[in-house]
N, C-alpha and C. Protein backbone atom coordinates (compact mmCIF):
# COMPACT_ATOMS: atom_id res chain seq x y z
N UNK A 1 38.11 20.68 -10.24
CA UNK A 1 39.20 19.91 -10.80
C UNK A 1 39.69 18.85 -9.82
N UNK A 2 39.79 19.27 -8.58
CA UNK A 2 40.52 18.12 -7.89
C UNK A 2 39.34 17.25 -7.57
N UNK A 3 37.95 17.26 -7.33
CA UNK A 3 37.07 16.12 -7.67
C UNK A 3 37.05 15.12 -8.66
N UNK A 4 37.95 15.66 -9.68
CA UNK A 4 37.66 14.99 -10.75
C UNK A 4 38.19 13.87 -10.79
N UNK A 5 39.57 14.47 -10.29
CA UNK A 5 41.12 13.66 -10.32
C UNK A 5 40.54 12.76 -8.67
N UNK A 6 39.95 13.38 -7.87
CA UNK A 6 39.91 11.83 -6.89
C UNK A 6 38.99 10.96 -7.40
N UNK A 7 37.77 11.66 -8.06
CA UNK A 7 36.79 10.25 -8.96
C UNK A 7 37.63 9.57 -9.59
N UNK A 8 38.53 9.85 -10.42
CA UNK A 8 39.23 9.08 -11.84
C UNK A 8 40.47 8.64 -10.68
N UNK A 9 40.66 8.80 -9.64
CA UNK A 9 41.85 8.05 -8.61
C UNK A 9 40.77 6.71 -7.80
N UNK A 10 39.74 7.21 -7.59
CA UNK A 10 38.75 6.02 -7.26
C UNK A 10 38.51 5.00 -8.03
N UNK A 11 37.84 5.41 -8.89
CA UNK A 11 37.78 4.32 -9.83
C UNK A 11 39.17 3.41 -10.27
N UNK A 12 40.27 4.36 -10.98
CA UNK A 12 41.28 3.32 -11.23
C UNK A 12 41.68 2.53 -9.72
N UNK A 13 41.19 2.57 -8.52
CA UNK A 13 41.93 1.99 -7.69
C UNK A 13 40.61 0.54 -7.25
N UNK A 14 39.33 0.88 -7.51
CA UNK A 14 38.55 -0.10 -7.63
C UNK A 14 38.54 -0.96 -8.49
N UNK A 15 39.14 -0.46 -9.48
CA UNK A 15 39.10 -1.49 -10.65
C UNK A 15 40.31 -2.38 -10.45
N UNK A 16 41.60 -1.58 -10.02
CA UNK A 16 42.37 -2.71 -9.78
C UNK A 16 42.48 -3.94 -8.43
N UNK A 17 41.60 -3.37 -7.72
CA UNK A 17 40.68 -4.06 -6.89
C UNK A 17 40.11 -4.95 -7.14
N UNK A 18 39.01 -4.88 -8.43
CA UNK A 18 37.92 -6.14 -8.66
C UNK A 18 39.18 -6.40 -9.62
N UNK A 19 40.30 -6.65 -9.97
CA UNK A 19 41.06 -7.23 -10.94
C UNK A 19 41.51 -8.46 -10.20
N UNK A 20 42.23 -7.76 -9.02
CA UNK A 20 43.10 -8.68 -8.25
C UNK A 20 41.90 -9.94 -7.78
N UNK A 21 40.74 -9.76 -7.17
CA UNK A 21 40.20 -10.30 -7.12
C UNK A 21 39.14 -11.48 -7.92
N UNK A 22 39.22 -11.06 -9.05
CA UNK A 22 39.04 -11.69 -10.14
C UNK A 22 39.52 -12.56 -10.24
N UNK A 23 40.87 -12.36 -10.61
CA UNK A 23 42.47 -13.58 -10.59
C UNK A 23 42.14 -14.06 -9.09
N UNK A 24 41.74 -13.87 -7.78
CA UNK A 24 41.77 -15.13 -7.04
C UNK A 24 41.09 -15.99 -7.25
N UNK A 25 39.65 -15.75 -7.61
CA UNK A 25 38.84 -16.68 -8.06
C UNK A 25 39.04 -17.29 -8.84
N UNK A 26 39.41 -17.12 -9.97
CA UNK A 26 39.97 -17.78 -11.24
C UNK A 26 40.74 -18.50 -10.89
N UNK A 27 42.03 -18.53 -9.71
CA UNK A 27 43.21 -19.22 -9.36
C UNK A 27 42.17 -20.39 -8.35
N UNK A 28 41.65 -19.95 -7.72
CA UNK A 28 40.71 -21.09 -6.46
C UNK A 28 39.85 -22.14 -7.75
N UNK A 29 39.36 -21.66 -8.56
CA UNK A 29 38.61 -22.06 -9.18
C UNK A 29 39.85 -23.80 -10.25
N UNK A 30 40.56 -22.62 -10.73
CA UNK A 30 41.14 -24.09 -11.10
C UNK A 30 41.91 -24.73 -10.43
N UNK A 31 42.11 -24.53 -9.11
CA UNK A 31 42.61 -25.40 -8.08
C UNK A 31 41.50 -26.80 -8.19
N UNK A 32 40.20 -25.95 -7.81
CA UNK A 32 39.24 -26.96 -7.05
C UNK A 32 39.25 -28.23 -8.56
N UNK A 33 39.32 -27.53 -9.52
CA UNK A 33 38.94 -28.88 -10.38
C UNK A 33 40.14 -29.51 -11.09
N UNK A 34 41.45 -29.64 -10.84
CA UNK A 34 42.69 -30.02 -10.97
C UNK A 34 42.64 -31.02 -9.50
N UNK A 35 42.45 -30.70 -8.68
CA UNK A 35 42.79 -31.55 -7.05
C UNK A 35 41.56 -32.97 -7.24
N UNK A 36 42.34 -33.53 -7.20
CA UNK A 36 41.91 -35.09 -7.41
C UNK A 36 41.99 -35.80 -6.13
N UNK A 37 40.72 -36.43 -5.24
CA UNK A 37 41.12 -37.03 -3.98
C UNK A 37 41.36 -38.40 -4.33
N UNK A 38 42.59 -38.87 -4.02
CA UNK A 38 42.76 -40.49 -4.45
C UNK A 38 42.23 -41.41 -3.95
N UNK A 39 41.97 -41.35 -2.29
CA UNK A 39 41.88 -41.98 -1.37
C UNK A 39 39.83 -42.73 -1.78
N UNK A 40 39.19 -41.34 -2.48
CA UNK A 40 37.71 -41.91 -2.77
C UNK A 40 37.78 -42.69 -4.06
N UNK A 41 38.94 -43.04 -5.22
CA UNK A 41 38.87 -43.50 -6.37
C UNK A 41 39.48 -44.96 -6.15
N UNK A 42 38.15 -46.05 -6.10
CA UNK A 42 38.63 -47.37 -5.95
C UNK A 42 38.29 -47.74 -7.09
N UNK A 43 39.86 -48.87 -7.37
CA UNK A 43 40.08 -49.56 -8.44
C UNK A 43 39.37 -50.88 -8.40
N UNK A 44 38.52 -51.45 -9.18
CA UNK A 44 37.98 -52.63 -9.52
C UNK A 44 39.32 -53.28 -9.33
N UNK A 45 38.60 -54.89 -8.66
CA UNK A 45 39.44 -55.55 -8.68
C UNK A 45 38.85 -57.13 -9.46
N UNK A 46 40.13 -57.31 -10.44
CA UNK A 46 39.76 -58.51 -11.49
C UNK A 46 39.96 -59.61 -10.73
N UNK A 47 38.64 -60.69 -11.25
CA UNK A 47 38.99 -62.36 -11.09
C UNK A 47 38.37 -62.93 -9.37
């Protein structure tokens, strides 16, 4: 019995593990493609 309960304490604690980590990637991820460098975006210039 108490094997059982530390497997099923393992697991729920890995899983909320690959959760949290999940959400960082997801958060880095739409960082990287929201961040716009201005300084490389040149404006044509008319005339």
């Amino acid at each position: 019995m108490k094997a059982k309960k530390l497997v099923l304490a393992i697991a729920i604690f890995g899983g909320m593990l690959f959760t949290v980590q999940a959400t960082n990637i997801i958060d880095l991820d739409g960082q990287a493609t929201t961040q716009v460098d201005k300084s490389k975006i040149k404006k044509p210039r008319h005339g």
